[in-house]
N, C-alpha and C. Protein backbone atom coordinates (compact mmCIF):
# COMPACT_ATOMS: atom_id res chain seq x y z
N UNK A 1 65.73 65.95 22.25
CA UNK A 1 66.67 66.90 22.79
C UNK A 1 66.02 67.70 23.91
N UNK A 2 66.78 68.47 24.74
CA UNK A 2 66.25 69.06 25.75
C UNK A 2 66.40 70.10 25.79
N UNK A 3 65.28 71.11 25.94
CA UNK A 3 65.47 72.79 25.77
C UNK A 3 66.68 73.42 26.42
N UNK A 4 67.44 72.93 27.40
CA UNK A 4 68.39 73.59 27.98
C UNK A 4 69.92 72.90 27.24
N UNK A 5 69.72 71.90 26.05
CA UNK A 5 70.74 71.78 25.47
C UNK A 5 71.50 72.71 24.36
N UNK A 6 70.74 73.56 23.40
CA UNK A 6 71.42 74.91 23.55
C UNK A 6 72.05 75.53 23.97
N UNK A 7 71.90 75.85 25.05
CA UNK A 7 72.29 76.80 26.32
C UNK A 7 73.64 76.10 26.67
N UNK A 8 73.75 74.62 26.67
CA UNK A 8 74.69 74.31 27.27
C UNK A 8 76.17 75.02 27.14
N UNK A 9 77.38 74.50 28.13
CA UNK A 9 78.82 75.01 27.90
C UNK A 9 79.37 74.47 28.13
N UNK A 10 80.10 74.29 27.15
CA UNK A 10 81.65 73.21 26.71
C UNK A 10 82.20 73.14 27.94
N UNK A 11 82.14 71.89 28.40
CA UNK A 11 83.09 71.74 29.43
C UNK A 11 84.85 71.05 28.93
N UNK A 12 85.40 71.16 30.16
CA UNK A 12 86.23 70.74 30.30
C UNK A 12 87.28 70.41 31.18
N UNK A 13 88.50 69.55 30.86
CA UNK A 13 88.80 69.17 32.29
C UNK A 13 90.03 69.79 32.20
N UNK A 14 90.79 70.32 33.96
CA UNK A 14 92.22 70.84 33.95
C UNK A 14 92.86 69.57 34.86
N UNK A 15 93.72 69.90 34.05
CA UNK A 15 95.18 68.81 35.07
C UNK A 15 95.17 69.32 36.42
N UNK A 16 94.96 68.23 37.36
CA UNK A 16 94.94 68.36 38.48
C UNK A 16 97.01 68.17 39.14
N UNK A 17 96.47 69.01 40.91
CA UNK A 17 98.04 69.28 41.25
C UNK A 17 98.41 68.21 41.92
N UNK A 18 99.51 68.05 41.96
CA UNK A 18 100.27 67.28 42.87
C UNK A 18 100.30 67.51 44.33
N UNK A 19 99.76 67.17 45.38
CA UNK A 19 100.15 67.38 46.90
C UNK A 19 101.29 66.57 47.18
N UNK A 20 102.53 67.64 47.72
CA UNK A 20 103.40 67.10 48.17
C UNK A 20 103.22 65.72 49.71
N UNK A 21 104.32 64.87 49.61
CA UNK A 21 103.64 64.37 51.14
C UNK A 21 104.77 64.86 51.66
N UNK A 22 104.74 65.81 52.24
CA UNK A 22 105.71 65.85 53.80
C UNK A 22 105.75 65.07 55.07
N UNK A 23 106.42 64.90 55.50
CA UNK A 23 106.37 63.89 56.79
C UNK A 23 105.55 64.52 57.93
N UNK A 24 105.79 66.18 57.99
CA UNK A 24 104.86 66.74 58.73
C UNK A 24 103.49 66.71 58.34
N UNK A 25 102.99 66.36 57.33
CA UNK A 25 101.81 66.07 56.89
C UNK A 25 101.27 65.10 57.38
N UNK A 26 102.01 64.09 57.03
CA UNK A 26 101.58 62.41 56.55
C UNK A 26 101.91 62.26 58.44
N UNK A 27 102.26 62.58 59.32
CA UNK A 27 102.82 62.57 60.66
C UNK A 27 101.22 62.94 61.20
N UNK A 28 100.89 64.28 60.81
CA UNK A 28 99.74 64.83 61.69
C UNK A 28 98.68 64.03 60.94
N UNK A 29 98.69 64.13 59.99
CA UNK A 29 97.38 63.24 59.73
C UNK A 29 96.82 61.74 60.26
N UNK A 30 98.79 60.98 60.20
CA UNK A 30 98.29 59.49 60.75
C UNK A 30 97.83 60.13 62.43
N UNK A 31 98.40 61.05 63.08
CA UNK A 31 98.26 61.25 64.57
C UNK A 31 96.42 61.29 64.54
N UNK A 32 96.25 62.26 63.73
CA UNK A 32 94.41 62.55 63.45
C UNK A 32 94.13 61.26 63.47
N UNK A 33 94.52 60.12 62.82
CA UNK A 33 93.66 59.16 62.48
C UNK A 33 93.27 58.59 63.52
N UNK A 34 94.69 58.37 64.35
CA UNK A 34 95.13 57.30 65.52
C UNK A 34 93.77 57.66 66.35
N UNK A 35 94.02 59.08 66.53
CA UNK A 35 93.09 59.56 67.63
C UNK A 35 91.44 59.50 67.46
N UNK A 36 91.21 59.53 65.98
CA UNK A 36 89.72 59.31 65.90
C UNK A 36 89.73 57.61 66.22
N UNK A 37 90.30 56.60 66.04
CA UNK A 37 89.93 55.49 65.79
C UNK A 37 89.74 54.78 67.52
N UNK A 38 90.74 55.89 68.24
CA UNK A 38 90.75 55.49 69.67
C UNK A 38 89.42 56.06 70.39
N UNK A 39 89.08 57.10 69.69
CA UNK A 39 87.87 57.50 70.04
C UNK A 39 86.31 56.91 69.55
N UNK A 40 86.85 56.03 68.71
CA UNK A 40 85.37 54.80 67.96
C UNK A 40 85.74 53.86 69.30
N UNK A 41 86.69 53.73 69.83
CA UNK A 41 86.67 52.38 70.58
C UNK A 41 85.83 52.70 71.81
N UNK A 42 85.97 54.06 72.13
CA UNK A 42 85.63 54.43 73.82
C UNK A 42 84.44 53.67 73.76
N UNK A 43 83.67 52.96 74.92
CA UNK A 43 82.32 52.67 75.12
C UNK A 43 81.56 53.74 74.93
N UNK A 44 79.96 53.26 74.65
CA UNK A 44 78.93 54.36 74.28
C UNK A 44 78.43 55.43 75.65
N UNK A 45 78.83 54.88 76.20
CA UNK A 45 78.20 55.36 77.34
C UNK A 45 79.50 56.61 78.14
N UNK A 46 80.90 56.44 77.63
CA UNK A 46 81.88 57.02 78.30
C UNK A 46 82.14 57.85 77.29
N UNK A 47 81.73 57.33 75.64
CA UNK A 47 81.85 58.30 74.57
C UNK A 47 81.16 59.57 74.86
N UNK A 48 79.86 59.63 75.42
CA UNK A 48 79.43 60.75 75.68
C UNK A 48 79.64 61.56 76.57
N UNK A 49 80.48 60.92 77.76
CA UNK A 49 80.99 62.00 78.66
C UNK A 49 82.23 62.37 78.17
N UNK A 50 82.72 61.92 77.17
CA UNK A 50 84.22 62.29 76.73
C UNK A 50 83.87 63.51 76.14
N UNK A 51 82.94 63.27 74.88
CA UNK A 51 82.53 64.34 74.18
C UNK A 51 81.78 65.38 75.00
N UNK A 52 81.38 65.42 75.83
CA UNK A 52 80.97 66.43 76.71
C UNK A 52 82.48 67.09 77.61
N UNK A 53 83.36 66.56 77.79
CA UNK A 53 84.40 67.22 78.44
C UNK A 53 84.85 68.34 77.33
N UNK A 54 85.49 67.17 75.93
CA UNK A 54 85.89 68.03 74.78
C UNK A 54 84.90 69.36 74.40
N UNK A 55 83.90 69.53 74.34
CA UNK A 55 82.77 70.70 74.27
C UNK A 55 83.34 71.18 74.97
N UNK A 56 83.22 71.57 76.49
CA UNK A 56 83.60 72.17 76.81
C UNK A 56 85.15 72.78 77.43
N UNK A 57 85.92 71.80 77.22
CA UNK A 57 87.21 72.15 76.73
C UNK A 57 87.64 73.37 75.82
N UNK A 58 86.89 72.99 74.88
CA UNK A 58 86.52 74.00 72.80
C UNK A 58 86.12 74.94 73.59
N UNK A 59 85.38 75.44 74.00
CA UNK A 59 84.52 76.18 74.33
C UNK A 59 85.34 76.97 75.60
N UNK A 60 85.63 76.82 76.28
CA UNK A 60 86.64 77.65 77.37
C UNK A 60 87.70 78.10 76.69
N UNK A 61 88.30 77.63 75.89
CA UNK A 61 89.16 77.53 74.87
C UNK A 61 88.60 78.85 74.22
N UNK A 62 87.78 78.79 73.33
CA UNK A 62 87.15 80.26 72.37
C UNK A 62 86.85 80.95 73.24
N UNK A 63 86.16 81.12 74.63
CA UNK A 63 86.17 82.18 75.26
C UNK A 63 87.47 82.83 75.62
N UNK A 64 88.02 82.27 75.56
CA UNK A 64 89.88 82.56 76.31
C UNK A 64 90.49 83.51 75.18
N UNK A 65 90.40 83.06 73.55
CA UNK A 65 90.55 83.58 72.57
C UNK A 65 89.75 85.05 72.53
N UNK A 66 88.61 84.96 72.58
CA UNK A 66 87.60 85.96 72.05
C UNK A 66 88.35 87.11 73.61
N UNK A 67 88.47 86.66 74.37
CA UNK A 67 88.57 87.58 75.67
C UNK A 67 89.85 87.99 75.49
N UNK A 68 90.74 87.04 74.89
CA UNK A 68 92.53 88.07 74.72
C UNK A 68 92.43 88.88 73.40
N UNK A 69 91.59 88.33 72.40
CA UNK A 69 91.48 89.49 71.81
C UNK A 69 90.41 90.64 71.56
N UNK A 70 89.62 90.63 72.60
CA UNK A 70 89.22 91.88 73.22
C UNK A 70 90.46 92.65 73.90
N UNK A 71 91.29 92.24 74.35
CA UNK A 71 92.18 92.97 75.81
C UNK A 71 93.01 93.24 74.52
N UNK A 72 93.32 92.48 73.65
CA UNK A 72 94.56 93.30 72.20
C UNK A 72 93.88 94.85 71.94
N UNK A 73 92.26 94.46 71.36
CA UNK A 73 91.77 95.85 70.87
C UNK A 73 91.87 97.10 72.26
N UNK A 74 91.47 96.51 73.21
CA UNK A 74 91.50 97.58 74.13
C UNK A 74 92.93 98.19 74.70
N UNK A 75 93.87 97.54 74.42
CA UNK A 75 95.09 97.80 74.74
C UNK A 75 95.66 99.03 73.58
N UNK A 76 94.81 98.53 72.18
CA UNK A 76 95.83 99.15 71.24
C UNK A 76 94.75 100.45 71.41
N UNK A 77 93.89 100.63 71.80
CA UNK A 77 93.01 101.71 71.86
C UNK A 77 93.60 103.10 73.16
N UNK A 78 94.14 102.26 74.19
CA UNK A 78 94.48 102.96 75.23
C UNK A 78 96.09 103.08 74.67
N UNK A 79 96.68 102.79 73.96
CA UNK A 79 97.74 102.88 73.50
C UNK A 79 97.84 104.29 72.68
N UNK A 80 96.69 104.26 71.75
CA UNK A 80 96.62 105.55 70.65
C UNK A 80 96.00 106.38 72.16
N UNK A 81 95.33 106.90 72.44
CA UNK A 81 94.48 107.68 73.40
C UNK A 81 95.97 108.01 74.35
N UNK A 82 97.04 107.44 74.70
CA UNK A 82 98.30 108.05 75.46
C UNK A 82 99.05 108.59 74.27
N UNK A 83 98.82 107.92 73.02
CA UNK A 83 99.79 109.05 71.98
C UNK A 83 99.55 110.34 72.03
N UNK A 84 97.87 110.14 71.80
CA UNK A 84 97.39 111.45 71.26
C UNK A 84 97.71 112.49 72.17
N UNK A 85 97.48 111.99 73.95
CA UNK A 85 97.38 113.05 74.85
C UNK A 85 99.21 113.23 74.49
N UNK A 86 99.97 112.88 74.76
CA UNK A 86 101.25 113.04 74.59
C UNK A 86 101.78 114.09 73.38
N UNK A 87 101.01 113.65 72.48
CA UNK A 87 101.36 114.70 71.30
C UNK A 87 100.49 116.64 71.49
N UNK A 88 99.58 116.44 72.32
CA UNK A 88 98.61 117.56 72.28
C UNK A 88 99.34 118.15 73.50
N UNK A 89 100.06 117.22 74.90
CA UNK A 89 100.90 118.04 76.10
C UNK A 89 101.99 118.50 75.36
N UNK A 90 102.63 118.60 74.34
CA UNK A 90 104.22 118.51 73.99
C UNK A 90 103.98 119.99 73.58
């Protein structure tokens, strides 16, 4: 026997769920597939400039994000800062 068999804890198993298939599912996913499998075909040599476009695609992309929501916080900041003066002129 093994010193940590003591110790052990009752396992057990739960009924697992059902995933519905929706067509919007089963739609985007075959689209995912299509697109990875077209992307095994690219040559090796064009695969890597592809994947170098997509990088930086992603990536202009999250800066674009990160920069509109900087301009949200700073908006809602200059937003309160005209309440306040508004409420303190009244």
């Amino acid at each position: 026997m093994c010193a940590y068999s003591a110790e052990r804890r009752e396992t057990s198993v739960t009924p697992g769920k059902v995933k519905p298939n929706d067509a919007v599912h089963v739609k985007e996913n075959s689209e995912r597939e299509e697109k990875r499998l077209a992307e095994m075909m690219i040559p090796k040599k064009k695969q890597r400039l592809y994947r170098k476009i997509m990088y930086s695609k992603k990536k202009t992309a999250q800066e674009s994000r990160i920069l509109a929501e900087k301009r949200r916080q700073h908006d809602r900041k200059q937003k309160k800062k005209q309440k306040q003066l508004s409420t303190v002129m009244s």
